[in-house]
N, C-alpha and C. Protein backbone atom coordinates (compact mmCIF):
# COMPACT_ATOMS: atom_id res chain seq x y z
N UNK A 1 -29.41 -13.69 36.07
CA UNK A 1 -29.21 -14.61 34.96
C UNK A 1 -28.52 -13.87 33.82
N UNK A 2 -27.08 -14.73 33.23
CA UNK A 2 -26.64 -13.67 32.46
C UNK A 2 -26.92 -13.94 31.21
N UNK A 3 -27.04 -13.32 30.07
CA UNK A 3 -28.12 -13.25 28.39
C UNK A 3 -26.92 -14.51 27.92
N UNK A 4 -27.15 -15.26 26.88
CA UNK A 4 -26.34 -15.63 26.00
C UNK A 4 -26.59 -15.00 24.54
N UNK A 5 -27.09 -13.72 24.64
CA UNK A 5 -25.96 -12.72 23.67
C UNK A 5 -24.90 -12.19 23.85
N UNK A 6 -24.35 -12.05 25.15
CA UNK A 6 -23.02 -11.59 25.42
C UNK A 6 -21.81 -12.83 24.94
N UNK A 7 -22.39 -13.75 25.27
CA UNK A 7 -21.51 -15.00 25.06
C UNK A 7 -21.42 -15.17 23.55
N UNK A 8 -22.63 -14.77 23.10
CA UNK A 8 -22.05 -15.45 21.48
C UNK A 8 -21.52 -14.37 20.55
N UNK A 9 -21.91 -12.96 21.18
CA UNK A 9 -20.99 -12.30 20.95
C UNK A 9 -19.42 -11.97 21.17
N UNK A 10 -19.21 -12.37 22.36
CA UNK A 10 -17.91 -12.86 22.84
C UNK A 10 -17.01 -13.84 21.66
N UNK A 11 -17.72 -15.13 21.29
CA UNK A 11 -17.54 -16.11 20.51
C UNK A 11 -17.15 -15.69 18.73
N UNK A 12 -18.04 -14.63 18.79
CA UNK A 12 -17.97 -14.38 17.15
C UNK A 12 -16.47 -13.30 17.31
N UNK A 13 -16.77 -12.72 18.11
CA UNK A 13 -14.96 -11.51 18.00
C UNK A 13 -14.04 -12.10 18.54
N UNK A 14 -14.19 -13.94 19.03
CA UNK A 14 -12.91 -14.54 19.22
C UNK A 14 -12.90 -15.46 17.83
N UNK A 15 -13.52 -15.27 16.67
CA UNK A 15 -13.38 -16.05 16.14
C UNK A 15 -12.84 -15.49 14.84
N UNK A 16 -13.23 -13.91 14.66
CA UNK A 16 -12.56 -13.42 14.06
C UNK A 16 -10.97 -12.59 14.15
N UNK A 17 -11.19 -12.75 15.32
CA UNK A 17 -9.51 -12.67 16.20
C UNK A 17 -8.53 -13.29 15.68
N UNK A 18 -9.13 -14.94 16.03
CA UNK A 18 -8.34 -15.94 15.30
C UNK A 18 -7.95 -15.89 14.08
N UNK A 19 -9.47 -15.34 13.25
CA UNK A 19 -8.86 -15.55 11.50
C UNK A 19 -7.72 -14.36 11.17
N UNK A 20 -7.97 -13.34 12.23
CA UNK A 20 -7.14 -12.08 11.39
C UNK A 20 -5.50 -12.71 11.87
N UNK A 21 -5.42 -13.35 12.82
CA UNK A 21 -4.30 -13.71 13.15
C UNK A 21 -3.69 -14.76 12.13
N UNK A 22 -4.84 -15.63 11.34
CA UNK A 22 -4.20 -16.48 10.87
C UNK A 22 -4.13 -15.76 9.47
N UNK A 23 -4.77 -15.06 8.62
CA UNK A 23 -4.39 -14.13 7.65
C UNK A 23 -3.02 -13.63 7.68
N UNK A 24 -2.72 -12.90 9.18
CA UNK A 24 -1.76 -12.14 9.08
C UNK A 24 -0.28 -13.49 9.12
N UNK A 25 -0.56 -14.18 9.58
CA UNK A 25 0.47 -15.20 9.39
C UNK A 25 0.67 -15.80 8.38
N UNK A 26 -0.57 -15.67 7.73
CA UNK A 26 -0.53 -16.41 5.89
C UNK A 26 0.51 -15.38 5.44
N UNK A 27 0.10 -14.18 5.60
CA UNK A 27 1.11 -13.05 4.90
C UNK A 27 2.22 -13.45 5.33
N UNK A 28 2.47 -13.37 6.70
CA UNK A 28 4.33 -13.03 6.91
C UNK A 28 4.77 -14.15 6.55
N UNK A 29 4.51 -15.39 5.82
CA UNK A 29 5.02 -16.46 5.35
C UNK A 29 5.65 -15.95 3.34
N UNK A 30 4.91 -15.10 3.41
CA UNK A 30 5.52 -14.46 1.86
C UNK A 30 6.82 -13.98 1.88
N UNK A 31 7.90 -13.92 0.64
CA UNK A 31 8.54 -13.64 0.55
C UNK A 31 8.48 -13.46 -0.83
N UNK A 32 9.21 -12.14 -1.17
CA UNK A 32 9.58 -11.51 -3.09
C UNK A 32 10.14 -12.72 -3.28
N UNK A 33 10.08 -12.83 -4.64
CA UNK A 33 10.69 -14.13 -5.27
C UNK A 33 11.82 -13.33 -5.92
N UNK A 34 13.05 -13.29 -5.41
CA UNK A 34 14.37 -13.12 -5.38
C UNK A 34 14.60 -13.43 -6.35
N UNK A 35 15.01 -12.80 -7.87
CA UNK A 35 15.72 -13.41 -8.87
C UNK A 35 16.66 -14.75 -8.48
N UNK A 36 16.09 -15.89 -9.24
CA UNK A 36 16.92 -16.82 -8.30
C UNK A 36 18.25 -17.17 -10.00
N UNK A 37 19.38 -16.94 -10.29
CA UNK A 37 20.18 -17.07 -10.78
C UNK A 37 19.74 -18.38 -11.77
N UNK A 38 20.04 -19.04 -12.97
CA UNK A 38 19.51 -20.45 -13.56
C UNK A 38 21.14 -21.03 -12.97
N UNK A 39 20.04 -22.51 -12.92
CA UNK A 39 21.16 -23.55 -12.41
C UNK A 39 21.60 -23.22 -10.62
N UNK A 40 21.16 -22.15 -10.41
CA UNK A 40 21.22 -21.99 -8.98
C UNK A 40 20.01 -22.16 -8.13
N UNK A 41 19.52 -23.13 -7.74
CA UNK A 41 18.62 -23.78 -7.15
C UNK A 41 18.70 -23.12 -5.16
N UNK A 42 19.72 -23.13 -5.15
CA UNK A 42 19.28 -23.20 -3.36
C UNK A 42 19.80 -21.88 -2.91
N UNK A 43 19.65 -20.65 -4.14
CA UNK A 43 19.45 -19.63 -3.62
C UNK A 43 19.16 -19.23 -2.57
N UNK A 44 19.54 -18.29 -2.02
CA UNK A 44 18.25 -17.73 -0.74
C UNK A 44 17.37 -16.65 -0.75
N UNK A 45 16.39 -16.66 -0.71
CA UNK A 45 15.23 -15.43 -1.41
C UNK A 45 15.43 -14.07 -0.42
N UNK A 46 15.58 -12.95 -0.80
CA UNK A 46 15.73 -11.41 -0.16
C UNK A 46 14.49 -11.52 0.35
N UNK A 47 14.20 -11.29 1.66
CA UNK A 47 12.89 -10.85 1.97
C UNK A 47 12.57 -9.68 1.03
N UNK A 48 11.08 -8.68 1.08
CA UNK A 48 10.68 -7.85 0.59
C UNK A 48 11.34 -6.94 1.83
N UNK A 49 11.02 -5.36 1.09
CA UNK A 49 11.34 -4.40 2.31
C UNK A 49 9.98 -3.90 2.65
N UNK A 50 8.98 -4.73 2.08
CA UNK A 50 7.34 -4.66 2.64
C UNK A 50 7.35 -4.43 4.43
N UNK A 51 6.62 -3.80 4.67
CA UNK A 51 6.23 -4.29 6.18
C UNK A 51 5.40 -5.44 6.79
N UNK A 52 6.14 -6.35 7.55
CA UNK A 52 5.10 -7.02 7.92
C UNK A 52 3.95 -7.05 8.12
N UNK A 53 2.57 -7.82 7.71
CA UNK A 53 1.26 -7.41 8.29
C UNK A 53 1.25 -7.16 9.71
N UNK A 54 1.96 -8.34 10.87
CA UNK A 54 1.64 -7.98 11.98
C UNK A 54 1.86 -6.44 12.48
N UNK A 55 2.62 -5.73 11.67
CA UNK A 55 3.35 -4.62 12.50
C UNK A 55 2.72 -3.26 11.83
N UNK A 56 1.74 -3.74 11.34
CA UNK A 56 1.20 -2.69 10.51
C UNK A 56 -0.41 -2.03 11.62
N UNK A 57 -1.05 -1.38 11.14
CA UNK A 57 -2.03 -0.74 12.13
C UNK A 57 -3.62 -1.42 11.41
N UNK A 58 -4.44 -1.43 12.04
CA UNK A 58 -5.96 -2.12 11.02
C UNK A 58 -5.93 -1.27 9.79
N UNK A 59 -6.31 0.37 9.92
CA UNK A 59 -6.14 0.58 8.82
C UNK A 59 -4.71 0.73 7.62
N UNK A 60 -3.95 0.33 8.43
CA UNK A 60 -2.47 0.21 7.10
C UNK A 60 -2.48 -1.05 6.59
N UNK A 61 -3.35 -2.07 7.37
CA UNK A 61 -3.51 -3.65 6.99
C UNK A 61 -4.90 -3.11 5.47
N UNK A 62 -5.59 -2.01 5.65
CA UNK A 62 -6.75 -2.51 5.16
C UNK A 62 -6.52 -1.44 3.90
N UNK A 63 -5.13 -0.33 3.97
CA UNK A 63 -5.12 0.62 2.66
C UNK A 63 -4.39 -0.97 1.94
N UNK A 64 -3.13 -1.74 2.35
CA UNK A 64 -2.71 -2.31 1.42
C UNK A 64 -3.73 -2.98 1.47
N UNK A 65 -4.64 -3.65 1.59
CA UNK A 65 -5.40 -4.73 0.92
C UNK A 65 -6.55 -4.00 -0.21
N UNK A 66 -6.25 -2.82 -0.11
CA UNK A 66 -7.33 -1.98 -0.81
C UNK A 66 -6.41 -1.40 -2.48
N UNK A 67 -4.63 -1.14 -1.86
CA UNK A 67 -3.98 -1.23 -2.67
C UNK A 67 -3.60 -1.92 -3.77
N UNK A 68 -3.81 -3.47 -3.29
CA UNK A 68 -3.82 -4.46 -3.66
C UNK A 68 -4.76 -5.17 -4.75
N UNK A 69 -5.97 -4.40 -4.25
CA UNK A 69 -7.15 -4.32 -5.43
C UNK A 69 -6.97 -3.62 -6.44
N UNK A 70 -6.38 -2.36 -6.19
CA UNK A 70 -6.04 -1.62 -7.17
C UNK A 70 -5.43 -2.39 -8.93
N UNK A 71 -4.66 -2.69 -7.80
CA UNK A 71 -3.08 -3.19 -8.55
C UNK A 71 -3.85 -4.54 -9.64
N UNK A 72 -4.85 -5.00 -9.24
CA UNK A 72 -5.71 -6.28 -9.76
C UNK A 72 -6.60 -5.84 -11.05
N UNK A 73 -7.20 -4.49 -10.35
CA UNK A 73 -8.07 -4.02 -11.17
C UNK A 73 -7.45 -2.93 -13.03
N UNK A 74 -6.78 -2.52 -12.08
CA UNK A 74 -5.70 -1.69 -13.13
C UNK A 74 -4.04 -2.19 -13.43
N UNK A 75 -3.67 -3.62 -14.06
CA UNK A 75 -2.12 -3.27 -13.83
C UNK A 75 -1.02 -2.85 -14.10
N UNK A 76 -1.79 -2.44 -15.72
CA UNK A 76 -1.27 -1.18 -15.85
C UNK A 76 -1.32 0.66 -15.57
N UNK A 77 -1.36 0.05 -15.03
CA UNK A 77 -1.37 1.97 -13.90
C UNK A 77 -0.85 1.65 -12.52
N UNK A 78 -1.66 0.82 -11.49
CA UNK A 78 -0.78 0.85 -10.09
C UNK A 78 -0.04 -0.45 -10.18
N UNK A 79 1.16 -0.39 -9.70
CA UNK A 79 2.23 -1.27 -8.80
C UNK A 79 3.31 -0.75 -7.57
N UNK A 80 2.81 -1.42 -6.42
CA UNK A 80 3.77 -1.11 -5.74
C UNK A 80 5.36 -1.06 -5.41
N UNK A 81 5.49 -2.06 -6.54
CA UNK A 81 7.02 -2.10 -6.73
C UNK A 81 7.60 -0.56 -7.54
N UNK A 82 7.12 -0.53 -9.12
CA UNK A 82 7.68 0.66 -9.74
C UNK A 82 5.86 1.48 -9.65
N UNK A 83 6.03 2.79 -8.82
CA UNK A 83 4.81 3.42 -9.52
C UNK A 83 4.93 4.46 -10.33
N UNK A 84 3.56 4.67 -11.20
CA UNK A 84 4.09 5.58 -12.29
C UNK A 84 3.55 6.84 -11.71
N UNK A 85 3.79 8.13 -11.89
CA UNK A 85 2.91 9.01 -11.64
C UNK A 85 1.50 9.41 -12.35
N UNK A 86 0.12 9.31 -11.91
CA UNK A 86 -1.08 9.34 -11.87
C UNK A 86 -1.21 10.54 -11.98
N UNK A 87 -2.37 10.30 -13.37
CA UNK A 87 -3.01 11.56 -14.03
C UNK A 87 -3.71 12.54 -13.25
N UNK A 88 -3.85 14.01 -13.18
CA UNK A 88 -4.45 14.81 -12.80
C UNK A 88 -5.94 14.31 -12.90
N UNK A 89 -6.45 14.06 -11.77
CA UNK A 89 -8.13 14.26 -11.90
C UNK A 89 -8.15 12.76 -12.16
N UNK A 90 -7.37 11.50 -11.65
CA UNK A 90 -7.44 10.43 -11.91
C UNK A 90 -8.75 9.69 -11.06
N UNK A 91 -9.11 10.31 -10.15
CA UNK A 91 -9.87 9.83 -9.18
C UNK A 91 -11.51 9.92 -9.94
N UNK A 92 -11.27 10.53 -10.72
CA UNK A 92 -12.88 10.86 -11.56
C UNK A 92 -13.34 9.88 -12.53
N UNK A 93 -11.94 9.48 -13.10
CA UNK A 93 -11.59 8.33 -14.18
C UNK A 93 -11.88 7.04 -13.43
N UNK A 94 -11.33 6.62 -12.69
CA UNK A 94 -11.33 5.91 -11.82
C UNK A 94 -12.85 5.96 -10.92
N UNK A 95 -13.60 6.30 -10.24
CA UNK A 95 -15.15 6.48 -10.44
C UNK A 95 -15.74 5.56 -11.51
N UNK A 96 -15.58 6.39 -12.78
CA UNK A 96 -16.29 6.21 -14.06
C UNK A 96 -16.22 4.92 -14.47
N UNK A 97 -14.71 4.38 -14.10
CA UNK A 97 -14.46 2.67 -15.28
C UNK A 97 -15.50 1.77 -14.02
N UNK A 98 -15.33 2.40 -12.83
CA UNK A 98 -15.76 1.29 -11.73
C UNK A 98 -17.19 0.99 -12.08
N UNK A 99 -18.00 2.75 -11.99
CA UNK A 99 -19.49 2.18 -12.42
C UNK A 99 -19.90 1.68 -13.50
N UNK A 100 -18.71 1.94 -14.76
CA UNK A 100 -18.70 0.83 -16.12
C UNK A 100 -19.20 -0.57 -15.46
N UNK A 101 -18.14 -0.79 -14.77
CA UNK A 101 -17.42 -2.28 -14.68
C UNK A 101 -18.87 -2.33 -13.76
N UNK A 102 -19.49 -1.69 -12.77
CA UNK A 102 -20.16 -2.55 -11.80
C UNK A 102 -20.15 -3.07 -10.73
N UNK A 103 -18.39 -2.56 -10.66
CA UNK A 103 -17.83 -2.76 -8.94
C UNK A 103 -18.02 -2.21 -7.89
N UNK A 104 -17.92 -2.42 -6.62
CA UNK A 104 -18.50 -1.77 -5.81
C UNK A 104 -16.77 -1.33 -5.05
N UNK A 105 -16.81 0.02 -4.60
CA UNK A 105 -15.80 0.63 -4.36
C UNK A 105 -16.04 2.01 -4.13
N UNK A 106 -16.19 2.21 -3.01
CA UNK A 106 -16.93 3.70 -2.48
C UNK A 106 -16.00 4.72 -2.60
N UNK A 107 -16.74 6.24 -2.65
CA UNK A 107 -15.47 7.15 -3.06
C UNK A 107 -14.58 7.52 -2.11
N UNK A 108 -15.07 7.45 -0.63
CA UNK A 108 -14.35 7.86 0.33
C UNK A 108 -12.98 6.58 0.47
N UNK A 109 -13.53 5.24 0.37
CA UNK A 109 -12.29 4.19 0.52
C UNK A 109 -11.39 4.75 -0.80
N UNK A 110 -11.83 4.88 -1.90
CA UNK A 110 -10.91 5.01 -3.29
C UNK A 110 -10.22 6.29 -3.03
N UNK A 111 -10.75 7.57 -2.58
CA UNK A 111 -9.99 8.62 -2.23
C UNK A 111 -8.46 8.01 -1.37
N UNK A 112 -9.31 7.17 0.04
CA UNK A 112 -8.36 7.03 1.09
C UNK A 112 -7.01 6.23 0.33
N UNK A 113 -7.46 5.18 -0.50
CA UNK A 113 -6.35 4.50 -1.30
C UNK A 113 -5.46 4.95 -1.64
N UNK A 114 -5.79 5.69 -2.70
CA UNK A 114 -5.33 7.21 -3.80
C UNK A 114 -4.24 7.76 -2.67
N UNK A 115 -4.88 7.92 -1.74
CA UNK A 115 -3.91 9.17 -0.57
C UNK A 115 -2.96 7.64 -0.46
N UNK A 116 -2.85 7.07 0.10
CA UNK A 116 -2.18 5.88 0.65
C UNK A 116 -1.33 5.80 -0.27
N UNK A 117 -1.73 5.30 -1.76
CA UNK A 117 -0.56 4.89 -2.85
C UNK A 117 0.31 5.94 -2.81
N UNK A 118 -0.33 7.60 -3.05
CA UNK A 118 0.35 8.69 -3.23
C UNK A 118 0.92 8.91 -2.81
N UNK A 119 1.06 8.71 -1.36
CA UNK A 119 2.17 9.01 -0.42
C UNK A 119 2.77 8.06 0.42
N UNK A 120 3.27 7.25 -0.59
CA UNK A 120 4.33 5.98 -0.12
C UNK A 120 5.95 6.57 -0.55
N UNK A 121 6.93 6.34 -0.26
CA UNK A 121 8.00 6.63 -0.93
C UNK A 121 8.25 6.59 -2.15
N UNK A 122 7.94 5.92 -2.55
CA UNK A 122 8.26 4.94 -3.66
C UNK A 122 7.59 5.75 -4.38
N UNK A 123 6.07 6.19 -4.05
CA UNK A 123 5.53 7.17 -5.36
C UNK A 123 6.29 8.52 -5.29
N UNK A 124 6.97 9.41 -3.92
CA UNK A 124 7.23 10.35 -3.96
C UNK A 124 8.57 10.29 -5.00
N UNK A 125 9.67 9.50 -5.19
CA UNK A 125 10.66 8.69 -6.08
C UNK A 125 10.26 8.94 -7.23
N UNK A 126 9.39 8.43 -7.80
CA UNK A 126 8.84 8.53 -9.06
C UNK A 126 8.62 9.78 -10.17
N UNK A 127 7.50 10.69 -8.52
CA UNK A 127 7.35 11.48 -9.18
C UNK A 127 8.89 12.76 -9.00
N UNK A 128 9.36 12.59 -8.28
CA UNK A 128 10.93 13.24 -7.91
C UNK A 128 11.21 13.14 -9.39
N UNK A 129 11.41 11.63 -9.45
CA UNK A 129 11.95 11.62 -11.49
C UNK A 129 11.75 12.27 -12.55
N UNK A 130 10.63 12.96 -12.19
CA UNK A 130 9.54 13.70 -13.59
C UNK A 130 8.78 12.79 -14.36
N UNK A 131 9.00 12.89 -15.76
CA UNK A 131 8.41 12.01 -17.08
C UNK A 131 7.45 12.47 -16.93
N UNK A 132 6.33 11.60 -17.55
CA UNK A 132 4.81 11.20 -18.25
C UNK A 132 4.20 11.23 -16.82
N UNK A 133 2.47 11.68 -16.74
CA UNK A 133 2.00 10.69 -15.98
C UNK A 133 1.35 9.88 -16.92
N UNK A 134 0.10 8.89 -15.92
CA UNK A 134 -0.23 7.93 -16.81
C UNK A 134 -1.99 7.46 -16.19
N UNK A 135 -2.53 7.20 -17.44
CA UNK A 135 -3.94 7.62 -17.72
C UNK A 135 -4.61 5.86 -17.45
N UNK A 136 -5.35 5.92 -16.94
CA UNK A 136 -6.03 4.32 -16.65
C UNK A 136 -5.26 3.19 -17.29
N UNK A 137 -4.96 3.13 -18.80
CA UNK A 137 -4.66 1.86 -19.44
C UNK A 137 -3.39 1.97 -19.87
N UNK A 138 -2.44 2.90 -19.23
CA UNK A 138 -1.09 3.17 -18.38
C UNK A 138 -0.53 3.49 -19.92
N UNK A 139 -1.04 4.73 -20.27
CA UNK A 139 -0.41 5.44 -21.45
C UNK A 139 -0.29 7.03 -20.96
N UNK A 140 1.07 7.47 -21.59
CA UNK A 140 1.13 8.46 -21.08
C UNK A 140 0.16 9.59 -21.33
N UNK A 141 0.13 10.43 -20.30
CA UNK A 141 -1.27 11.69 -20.38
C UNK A 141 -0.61 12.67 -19.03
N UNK A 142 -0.41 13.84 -19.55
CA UNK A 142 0.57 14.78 -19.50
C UNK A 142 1.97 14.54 -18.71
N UNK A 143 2.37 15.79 -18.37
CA UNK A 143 4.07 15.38 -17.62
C UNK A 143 3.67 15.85 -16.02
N UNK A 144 5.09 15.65 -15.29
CA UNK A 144 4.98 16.13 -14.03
C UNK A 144 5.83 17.35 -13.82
N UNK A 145 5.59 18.54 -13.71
CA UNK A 145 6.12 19.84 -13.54
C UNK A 145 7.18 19.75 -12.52
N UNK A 146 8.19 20.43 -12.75
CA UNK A 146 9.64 20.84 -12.00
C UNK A 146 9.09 21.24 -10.53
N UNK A 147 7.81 21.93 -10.29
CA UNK A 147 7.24 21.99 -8.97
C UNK A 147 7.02 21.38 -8.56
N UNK A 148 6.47 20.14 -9.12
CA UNK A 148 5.82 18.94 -8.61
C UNK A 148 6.54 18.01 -8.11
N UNK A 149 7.65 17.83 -9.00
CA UNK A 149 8.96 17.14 -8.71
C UNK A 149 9.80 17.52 -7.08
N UNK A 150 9.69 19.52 -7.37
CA UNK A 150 10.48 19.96 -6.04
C UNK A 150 9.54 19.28 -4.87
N UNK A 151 8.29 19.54 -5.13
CA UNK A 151 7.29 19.15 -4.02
C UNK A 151 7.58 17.94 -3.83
N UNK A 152 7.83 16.66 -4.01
CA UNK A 152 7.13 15.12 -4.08
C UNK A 152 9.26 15.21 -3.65
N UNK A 153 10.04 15.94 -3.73
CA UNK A 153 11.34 15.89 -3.16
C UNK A 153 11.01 16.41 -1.32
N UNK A 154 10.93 17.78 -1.39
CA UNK A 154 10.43 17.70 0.07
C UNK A 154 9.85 16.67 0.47
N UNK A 155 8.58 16.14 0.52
CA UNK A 155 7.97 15.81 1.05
C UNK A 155 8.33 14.20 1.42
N UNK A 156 9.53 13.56 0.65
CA UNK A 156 10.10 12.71 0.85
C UNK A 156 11.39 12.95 1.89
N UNK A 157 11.94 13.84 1.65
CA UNK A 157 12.69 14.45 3.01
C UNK A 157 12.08 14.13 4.44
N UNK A 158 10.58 14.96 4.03
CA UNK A 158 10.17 14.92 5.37
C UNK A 158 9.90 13.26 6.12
N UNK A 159 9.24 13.19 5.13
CA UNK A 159 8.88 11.67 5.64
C UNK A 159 10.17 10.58 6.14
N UNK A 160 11.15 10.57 5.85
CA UNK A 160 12.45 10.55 5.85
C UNK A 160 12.58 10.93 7.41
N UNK A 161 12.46 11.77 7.37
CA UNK A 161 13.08 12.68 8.40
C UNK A 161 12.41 12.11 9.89
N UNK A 162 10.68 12.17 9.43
CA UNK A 162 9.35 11.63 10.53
C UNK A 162 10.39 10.11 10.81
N UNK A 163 10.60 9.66 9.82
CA UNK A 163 10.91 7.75 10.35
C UNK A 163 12.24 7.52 11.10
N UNK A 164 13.22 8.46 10.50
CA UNK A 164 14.42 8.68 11.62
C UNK A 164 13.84 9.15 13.07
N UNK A 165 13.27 9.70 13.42
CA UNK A 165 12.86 10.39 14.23
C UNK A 165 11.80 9.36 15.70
N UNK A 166 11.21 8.56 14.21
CA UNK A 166 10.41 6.97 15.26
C UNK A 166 11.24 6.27 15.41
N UNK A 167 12.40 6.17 14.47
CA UNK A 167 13.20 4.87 14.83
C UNK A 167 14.59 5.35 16.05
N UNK A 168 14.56 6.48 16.41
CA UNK A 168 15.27 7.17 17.35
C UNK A 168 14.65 6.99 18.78
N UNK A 169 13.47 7.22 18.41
CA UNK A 169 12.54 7.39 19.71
C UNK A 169 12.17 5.73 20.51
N UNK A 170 12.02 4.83 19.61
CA UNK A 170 11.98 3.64 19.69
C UNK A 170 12.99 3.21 20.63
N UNK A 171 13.95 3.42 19.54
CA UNK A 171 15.62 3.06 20.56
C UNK A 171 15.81 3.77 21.72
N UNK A 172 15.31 4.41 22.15
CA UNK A 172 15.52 5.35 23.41
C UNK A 172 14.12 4.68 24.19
N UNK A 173 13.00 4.45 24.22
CA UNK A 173 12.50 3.44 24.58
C UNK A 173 12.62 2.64 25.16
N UNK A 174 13.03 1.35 24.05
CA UNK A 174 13.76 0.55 24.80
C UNK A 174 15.07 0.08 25.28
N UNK A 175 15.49 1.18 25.09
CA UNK A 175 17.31 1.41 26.42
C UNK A 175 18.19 0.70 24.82
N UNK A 176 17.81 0.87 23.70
CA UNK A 176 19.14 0.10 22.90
C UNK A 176 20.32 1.17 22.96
């Protein structure tokens, strides 16, 4: 005789199957809202150069949705479009306003974030630029050193370099 806990366990991970599928389809229905010109109505909107949710991994689905909080909680300090470079020892600050505030946000996910935002292109860009960094309520609080700059240049090379390298391997793959 077989249990019907297997079955309704079966039932509950087809049901959240479904929702992640339909989440991820809510997403790929987004598109940046394309400066649309005035008086020019039937524009056509630029996709984002976001990655699709489907094509992303559970946890790259779950840093941006964690990113995403960020960006809610602080908006002046994170955006994924322009980021600014983040204060030394920001992660301590960040701790502190949370147990202000009362939110729940564990240190190991907020670390993992932190790593995630930090090492997107877009932040290595930034900090390549130099300037200010910038302190919770997105005022400047110290600069970014000529090392830091050389560093956050490599390390955009590399990464650079890693994605040529998948998108090579890909194509050889599949015979393009």
């Amino acid at each position: 005789m077989r249990s019907t806990h297997g079955k309704a366990d079966h039932q509950q991970k087809l049901r959240y199957a479904t929702k992640m599928v339909q989440e991820t389809q809510q997403q790929d229905k987004t598109t940046s809202a394309y400066k649309v010109m005035p008086g020019n109505q039937n524009a056509q909107q630029k996709p984002t150069g976001a990655t699709p949710w489907r094509h992303m991994t559970k946890r790259q689905r779950k840093n941006r949705r964690r990113v995403n909080r960020l960006t809610e909680l602080w908006p002046d300090l994170f955006s994924r479009e322009a980021p600014k470079p983040l204060k030394v020892g920001i992660f301590d600050d960040l701790m502190q306003d949370l147990a202000v505030r009362g939110l729940a946000f564990g240190p190991g996910a907020l670390r993992a974030t932190l790593a995630s935002y930090a090492q997107s292109p877009r932040y290595y860009r930034a900090l390549g630029a130099g300037g200010a960094r910038y302190d919770l309520k997105g005022q400047p609080c110290g600069e970014v050193t000529p090392q830091e700059q050389q560093d956050a240049e490599t390390r955009l090379m590399a990464l650079n370099e890693k994605r040529k390298r998948q998108r090579r391997a890909a194509k050889e793959k599949t015979g393009a």
